[in-house]
C-alpha atoms as a PDB file:
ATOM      1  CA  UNK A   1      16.278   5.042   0.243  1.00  0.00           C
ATOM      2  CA  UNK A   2      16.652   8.447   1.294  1.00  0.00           C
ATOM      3  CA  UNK A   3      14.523  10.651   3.263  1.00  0.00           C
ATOM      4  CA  UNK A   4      12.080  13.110   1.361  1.00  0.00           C
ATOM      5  CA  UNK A   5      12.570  16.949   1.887  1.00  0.00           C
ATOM      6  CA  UNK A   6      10.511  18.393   4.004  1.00  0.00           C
ATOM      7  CA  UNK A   7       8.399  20.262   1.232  1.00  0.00           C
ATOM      8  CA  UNK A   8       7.489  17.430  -1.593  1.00  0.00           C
ATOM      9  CA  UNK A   9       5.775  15.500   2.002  1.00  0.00           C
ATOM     10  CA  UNK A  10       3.131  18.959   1.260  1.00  0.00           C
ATOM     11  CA  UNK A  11       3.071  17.903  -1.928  1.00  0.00           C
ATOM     12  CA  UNK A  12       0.422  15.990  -3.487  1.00  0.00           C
ATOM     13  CA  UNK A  13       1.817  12.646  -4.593  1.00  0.00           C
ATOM     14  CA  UNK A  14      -1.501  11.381  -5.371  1.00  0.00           C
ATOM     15  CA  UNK A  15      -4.505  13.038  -6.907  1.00  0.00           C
ATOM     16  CA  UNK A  16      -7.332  11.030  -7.876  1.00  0.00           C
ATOM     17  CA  UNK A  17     -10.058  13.344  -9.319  1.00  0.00           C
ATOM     18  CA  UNK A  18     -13.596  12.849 -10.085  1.00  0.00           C
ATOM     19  CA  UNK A  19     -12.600   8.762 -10.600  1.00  0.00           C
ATOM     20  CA  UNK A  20     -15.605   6.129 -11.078  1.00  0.00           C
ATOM     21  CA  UNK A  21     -15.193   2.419 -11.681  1.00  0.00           C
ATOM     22  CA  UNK A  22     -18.023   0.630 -13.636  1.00  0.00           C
ATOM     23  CA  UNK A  23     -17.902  -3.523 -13.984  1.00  0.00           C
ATOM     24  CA  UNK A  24     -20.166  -5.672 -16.031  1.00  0.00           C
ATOM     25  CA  UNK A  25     -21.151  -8.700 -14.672  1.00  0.00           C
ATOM     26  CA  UNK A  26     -23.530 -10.532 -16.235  1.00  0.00           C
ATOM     27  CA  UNK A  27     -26.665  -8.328 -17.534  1.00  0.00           C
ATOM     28  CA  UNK A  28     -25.715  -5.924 -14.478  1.00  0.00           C
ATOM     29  CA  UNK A  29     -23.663  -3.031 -14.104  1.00  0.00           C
ATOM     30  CA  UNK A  30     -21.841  -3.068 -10.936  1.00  0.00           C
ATOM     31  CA  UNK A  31     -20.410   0.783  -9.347  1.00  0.00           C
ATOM     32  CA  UNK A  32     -17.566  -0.051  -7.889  1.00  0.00           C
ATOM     33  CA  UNK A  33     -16.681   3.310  -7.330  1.00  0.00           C
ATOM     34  CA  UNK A  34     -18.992   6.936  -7.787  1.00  0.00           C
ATOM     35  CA  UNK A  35     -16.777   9.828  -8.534  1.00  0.00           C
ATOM     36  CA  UNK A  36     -14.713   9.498  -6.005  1.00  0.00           C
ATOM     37  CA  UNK A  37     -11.860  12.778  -5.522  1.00  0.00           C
ATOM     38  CA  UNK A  38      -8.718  12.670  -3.080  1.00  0.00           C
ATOM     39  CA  UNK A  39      -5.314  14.030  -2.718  1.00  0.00           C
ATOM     40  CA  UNK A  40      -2.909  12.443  -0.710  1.00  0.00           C
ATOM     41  CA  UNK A  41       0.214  14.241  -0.016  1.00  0.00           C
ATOM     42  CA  UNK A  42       3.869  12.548  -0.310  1.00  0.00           C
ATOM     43  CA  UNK A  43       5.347  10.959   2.777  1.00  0.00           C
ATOM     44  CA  UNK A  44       1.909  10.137   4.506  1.00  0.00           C
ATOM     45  CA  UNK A  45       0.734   6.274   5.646  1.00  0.00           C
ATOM     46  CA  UNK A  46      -2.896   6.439   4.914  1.00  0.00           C
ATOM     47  CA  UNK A  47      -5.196   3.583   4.896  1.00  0.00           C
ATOM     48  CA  UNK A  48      -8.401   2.556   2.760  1.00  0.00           C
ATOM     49  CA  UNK A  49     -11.282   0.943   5.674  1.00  0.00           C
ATOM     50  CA  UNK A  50     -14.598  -0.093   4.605  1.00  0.00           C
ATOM     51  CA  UNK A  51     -16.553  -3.511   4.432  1.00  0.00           C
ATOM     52  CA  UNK A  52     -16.404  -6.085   1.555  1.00  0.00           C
ATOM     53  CA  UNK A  53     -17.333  -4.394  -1.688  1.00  0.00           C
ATOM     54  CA  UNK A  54     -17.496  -1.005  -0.407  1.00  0.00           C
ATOM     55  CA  UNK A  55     -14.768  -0.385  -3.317  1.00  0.00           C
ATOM     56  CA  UNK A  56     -11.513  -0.142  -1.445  1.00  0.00           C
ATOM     57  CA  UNK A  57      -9.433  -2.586  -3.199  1.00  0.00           C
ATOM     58  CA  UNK A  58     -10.930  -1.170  -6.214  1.00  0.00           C
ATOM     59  CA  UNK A  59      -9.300   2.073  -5.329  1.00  0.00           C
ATOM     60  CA  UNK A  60      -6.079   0.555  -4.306  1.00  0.00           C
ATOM     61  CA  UNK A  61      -5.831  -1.442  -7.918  1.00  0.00           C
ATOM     62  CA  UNK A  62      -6.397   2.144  -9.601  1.00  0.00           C
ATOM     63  CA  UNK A  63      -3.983   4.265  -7.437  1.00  0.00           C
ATOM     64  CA  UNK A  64      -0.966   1.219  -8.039  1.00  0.00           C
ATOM     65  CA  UNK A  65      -1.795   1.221 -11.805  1.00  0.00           C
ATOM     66  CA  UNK A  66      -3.342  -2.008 -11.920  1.00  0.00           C
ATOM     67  CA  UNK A  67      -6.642  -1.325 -12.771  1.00  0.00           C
ATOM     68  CA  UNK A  68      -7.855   1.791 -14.837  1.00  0.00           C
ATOM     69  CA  UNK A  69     -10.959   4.222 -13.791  1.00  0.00           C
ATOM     70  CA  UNK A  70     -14.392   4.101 -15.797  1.00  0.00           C
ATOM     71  CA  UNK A  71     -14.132   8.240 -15.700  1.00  0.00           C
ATOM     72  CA  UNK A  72     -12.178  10.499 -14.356  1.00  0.00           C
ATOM     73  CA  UNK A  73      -8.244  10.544 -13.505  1.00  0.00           C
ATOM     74  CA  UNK A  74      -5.356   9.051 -11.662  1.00  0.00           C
ATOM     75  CA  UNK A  75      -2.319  11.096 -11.579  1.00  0.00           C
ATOM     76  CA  UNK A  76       0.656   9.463  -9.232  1.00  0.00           C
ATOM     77  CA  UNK A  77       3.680  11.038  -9.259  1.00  0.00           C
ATOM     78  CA  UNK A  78       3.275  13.439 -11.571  1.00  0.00           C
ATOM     79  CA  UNK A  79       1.943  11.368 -13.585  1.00  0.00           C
ATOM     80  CA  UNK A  80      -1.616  10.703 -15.477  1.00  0.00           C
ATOM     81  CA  UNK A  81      -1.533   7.065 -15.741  1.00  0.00           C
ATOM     82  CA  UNK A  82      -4.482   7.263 -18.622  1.00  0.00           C
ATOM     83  CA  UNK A  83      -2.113   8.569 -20.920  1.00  0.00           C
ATOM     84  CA  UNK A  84       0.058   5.210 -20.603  1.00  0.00           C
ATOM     85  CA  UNK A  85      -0.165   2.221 -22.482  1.00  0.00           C
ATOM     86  CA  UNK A  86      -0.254  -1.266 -20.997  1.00  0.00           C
ATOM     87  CA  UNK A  87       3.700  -1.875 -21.399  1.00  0.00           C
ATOM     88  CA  UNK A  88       4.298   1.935 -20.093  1.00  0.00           C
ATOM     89  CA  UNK A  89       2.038   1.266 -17.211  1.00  0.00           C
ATOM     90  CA  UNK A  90       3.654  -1.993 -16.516  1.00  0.00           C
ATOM     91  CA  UNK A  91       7.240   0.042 -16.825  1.00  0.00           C
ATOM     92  CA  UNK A  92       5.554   2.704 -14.718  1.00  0.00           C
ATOM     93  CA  UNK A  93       4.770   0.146 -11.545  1.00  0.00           C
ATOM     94  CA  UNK A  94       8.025  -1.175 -11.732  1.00  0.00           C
ATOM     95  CA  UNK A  95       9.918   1.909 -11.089  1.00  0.00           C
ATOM     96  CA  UNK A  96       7.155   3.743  -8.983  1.00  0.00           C
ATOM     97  CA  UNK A  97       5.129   1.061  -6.708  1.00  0.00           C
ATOM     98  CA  UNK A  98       6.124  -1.331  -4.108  1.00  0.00           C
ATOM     99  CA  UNK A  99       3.383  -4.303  -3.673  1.00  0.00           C
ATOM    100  CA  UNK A 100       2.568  -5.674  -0.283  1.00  0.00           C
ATOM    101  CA  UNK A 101       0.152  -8.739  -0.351  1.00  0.00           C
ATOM    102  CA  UNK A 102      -1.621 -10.836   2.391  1.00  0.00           C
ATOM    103  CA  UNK A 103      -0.543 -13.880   1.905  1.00  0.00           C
ATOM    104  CA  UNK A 104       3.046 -12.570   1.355  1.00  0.00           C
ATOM    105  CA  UNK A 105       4.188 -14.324  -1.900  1.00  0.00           C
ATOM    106  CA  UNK A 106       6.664 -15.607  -1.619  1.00  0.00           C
ATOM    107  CA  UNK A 107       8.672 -18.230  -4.447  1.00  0.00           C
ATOM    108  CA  UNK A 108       8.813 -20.980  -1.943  1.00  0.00           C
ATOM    109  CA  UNK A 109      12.165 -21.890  -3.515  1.00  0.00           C
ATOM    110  CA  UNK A 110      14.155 -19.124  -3.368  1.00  0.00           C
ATOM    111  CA  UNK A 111      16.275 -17.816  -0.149  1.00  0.00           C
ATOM    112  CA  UNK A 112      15.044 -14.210   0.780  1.00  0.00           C
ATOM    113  CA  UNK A 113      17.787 -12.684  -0.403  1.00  0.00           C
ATOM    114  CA  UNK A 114      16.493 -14.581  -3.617  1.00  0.00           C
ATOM    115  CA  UNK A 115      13.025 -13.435  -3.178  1.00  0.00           C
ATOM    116  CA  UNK A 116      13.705  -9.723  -2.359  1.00  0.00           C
ATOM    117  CA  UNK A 117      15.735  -9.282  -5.389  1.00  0.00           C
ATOM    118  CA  UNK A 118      13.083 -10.574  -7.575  1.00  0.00           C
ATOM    119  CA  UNK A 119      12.137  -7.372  -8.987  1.00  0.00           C
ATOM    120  CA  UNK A 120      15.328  -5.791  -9.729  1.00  0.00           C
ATOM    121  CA  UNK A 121      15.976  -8.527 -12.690  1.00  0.00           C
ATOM    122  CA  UNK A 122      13.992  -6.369 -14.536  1.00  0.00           C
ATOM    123  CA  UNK A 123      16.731  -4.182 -14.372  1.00  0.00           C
ATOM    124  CA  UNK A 124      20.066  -4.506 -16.540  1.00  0.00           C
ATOM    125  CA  UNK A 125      21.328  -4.224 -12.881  1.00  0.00           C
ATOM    126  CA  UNK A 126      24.247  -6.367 -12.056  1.00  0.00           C
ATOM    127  CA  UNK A 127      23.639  -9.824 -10.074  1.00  0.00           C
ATOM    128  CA  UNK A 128      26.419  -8.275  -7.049  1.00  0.00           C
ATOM    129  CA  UNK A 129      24.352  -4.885  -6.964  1.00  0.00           C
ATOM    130  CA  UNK A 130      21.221  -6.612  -6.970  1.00  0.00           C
ATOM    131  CA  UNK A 131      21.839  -8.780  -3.904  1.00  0.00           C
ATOM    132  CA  UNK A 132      23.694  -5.855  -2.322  1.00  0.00           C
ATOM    133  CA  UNK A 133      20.470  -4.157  -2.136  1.00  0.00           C
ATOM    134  CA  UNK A 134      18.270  -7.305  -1.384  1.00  0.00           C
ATOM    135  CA  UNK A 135      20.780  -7.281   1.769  1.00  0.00           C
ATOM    136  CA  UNK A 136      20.027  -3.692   2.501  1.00  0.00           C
ATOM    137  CA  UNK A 137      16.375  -3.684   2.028  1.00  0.00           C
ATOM    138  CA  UNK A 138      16.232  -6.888   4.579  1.00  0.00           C
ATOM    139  CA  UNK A 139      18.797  -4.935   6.840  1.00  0.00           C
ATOM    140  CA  UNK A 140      15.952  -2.354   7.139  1.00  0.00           C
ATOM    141  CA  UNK A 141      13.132  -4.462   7.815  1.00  0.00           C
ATOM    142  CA  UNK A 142      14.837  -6.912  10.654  1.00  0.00           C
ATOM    143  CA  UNK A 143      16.098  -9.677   9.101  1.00  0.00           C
ATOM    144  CA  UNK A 144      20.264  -9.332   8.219  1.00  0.00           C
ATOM    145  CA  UNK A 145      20.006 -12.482   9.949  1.00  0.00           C
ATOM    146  CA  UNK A 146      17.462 -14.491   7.597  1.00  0.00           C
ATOM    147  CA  UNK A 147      19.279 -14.094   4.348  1.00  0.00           C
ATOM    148  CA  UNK A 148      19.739 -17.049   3.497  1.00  0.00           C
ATOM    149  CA  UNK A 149      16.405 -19.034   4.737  1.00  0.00           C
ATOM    150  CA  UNK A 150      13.872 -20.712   2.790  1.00  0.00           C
ATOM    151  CA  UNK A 151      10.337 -18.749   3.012  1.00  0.00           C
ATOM    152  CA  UNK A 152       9.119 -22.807   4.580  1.00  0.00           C
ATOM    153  CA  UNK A 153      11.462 -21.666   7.702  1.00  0.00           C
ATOM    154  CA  UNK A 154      10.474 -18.361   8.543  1.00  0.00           C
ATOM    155  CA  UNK A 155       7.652 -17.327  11.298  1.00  0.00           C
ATOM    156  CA  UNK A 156       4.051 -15.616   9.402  1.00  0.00           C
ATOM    157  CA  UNK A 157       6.198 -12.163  10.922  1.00  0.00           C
ATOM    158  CA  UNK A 158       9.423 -13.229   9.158  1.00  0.00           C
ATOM    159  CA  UNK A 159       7.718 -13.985   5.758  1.00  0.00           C
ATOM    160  CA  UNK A 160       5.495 -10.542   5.824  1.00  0.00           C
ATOM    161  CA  UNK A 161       8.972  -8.292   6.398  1.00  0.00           C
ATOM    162  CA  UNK A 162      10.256 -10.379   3.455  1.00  0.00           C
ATOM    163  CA  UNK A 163       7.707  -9.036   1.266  1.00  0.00           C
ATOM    164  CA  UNK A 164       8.274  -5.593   2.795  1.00  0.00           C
ATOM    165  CA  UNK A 165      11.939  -5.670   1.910  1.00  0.00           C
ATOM    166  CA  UNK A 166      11.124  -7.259  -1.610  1.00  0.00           C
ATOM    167  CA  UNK A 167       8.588  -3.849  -1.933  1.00  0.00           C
ATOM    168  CA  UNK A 168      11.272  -1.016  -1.200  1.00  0.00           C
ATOM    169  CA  UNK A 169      14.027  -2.607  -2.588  1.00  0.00           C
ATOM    170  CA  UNK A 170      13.538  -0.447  -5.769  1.00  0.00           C
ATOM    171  CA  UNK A 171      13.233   2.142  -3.557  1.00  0.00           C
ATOM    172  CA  UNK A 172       9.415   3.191  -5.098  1.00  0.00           C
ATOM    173  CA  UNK A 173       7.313   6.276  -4.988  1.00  0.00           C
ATOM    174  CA  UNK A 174       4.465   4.558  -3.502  1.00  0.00           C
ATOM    175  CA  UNK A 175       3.985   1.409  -1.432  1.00  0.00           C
ATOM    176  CA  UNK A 176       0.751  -0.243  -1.385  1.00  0.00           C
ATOM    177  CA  UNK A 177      -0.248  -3.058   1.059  1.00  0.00           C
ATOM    178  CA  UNK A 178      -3.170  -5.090   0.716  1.00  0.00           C
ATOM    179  CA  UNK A 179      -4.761  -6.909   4.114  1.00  0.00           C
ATOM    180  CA  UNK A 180      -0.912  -6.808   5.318  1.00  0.00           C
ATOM    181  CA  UNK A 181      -1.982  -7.849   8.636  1.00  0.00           C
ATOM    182  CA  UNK A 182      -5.190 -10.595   7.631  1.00  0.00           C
ATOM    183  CA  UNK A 183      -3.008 -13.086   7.875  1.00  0.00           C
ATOM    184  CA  UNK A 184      -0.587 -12.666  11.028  1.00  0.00           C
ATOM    185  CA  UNK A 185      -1.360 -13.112  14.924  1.00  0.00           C
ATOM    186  CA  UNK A 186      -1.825  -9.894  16.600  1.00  0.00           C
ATOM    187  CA  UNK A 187       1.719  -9.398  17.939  1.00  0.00           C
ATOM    188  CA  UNK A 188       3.370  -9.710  14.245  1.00  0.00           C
ATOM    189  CA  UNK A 189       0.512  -7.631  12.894  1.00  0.00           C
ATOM    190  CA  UNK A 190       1.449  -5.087  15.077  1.00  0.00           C
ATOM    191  CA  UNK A 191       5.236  -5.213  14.704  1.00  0.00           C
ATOM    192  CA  UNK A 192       4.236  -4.877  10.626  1.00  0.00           C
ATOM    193  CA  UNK A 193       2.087  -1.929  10.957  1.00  0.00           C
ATOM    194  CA  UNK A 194       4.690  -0.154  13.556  1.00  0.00           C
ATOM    195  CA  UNK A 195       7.395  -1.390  10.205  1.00  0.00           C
ATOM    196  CA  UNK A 196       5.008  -0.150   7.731  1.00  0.00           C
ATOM    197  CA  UNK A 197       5.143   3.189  10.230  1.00  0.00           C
ATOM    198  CA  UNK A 198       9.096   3.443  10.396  1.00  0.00           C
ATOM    199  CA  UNK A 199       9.417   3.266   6.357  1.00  0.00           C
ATOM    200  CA  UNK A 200       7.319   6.553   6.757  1.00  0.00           C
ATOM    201  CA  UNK A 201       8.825   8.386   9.273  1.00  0.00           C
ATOM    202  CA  UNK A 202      12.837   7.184   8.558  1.00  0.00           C
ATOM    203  CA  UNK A 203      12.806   7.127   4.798  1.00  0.00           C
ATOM    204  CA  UNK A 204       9.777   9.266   3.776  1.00  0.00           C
ATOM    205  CA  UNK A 205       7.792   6.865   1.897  1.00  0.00           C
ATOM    206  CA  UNK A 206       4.152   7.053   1.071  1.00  0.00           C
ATOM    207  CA  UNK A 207       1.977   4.119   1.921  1.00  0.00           C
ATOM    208  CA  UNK A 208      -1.868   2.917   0.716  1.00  0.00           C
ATOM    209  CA  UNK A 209      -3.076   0.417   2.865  1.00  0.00           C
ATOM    210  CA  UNK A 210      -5.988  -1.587   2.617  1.00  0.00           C
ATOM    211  CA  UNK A 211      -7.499  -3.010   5.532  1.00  0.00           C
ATOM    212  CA  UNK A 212      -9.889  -4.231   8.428  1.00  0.00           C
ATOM    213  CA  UNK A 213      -7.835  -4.402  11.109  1.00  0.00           C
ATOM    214  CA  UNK A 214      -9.151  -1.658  13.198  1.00  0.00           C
ATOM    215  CA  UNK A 215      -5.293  -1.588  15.235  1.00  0.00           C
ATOM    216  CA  UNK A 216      -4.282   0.288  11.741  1.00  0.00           C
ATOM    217  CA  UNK A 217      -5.644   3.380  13.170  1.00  0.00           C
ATOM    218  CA  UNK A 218      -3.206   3.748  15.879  1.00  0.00           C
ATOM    219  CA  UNK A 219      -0.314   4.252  12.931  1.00  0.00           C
ATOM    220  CA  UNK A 220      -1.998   5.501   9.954  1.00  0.00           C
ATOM    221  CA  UNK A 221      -1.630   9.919   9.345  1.00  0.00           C
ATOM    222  CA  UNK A 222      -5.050   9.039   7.960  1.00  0.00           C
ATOM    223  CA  UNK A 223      -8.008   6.699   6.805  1.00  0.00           C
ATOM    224  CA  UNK A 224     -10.675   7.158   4.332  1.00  0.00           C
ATOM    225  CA  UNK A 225     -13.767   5.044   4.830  1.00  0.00           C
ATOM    226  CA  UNK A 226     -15.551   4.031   1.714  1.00  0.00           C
ATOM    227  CA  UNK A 227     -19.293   2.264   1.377  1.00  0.00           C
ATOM    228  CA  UNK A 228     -20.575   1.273  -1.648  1.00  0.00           C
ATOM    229  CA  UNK A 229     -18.184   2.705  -3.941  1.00  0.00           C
ATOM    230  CA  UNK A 230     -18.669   6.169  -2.020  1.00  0.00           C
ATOM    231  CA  UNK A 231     -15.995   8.256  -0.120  1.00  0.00           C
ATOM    232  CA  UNK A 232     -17.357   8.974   3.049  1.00  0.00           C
ATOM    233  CA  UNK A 233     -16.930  12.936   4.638  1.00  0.00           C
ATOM    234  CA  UNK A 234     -18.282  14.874   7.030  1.00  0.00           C
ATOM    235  CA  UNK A 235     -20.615  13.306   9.899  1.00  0.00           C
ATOM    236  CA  UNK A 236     -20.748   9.813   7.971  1.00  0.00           C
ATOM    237  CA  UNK A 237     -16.835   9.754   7.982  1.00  0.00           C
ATOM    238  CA  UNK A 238     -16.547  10.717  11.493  1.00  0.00           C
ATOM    239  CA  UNK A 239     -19.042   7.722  12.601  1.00  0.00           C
ATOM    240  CA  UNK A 240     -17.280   5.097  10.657  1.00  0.00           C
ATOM    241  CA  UNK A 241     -13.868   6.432  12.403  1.00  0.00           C
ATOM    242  CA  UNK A 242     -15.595   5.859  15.540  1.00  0.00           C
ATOM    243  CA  UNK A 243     -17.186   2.255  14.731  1.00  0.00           C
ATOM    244  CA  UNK A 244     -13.615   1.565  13.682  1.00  0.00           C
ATOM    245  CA  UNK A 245     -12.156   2.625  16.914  1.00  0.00           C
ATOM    246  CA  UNK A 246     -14.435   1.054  19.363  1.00  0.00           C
ATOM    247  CA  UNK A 247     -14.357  -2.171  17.392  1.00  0.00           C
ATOM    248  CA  UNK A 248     -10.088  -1.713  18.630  1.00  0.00           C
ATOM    249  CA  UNK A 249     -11.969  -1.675  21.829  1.00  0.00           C
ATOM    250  CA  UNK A 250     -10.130   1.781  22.169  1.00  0.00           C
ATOM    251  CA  UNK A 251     -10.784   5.595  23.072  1.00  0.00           C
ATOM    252  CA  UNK A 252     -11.844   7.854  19.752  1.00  0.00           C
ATOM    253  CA  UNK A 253      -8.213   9.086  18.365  1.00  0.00           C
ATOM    254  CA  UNK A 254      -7.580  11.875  16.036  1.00  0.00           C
ATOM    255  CA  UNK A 255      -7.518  10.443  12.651  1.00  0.00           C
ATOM    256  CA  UNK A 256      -8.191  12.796   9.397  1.00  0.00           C
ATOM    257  CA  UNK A 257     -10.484  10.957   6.917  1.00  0.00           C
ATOM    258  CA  UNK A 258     -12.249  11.954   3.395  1.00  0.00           C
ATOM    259  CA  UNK A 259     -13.126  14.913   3.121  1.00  0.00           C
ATOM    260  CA  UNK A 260     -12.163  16.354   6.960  1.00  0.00           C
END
């Protein structure tokens, strides 16, 4: 995992442009998203705020290639993920996105070595190489130490940097993390969001995060507030940055959002 350059963290590594998400449900329609447009350069830890079904994990699922737009485009790493088939897309994660969940994940039988190197059997990568990087990806989040436990023995904390390690050890593009903190205390949710902080700064990754926790704004480079399937700017962005931050029981900080 090495550090980006310093010009490709200028460059956009995400563009979504014009991109609208459309359900059926029923006899109903449900907007999920309304022509939503950002550009998020590489290297940045950005976060997606908003209440429940104001389309944020919607977003998410489209910017990780899980879910594709209604209209408009996706392009992540140079790439339009439109223009990819299921198998390609599923080919595409795998090389390009790291997935951080809230309620970690884990295979309850496997060691974390075991668990981290999960996603490198899709590799023709040898079984030595593999664990050699499991063991480097754990070095990196805290845990040289925890090799070798069960998921059942490790602290909420412990099981969270697990999945952390298990998300760069392919050494991705991209990391997304939904909720990472909705399920920890507030000192490991802390020590995961100043992690999730560190793999941007010392290795140059670009993070999505999803999330409530208001204590996100003191690490994210920026967060874009959605309601109702709309990206906030201007006035209505800068109120729900302030909502956010007083609800941290905090001063205002300086924190870019859609469209500022």
């Amino acid at each position: 995992m090495e550090p980006l350059a310093g010009p490709s963290e200028r460059a956009p590594l995400i563009e979504i442009r014009a991109v609208s998400r459309r359900y059926v449900r029923g006899v109903d329609e449900v907007h999920a998203l309304e022509r939503v447009s950002l550009a998020i350069p590489a290297g940045r830890f950005v976060a997606f705020m908003g209440p429940s079904g104001s389309g944020k994990s919607t977003l998410m699922n489209l910017v990780s290639g899980i879910d594709r737009p209604s209209e408009g485009e996706v392009i992540v790493a140079g790439q339009s993920l439109g223009e990819l088939t299921e198998d390609e897309l599923a080919d595409w994660r795998a090389r390009h996105v790291g997935l951080i969940f809230q309620f970690f994940n884990l295979i309850p039988v496997l060691t974390a070595i075991e668990n981290v190197a999960l996603p490198l059997l899709l590799t023709d990568m040898p079984k030595a190489e593999r664990l050699r990087r499991a063991e480097t990806a754990l070095r990196v989040v805290g845990l040289e130490d925890r090799l070798h436990h069960l998921p059942r023995t490790l602290s909420g904390g412990e099981q969270q940097r697990v999945a952390i390690a298990r998300a760069i050890v392919t050494d991705p593009d991209l990391i997304v993390a939904d909720e990472p903190t909705g399920d920890l205390d507030a000192r490991n949710a802390e020590a995961i969001l100043e992690l999730l902080r560190s793999l941007k700064n010392d290795f140059g990754k670009t993070i999505i995060m999803v999330t409530h926790d208001p204590r996100a704004l003191r690490f994210v480079d920026e967060a874009f507030h959605l309601d109702k399937g709309i990206l906030l700017e201007g006035e209505e962005a800068r109120r729900a940055d302030q909502a956010v931050q007083l609800a941290a029981g905090g001063g205002l900080i300086n924190v870019a959002g859609g469209g500022r």
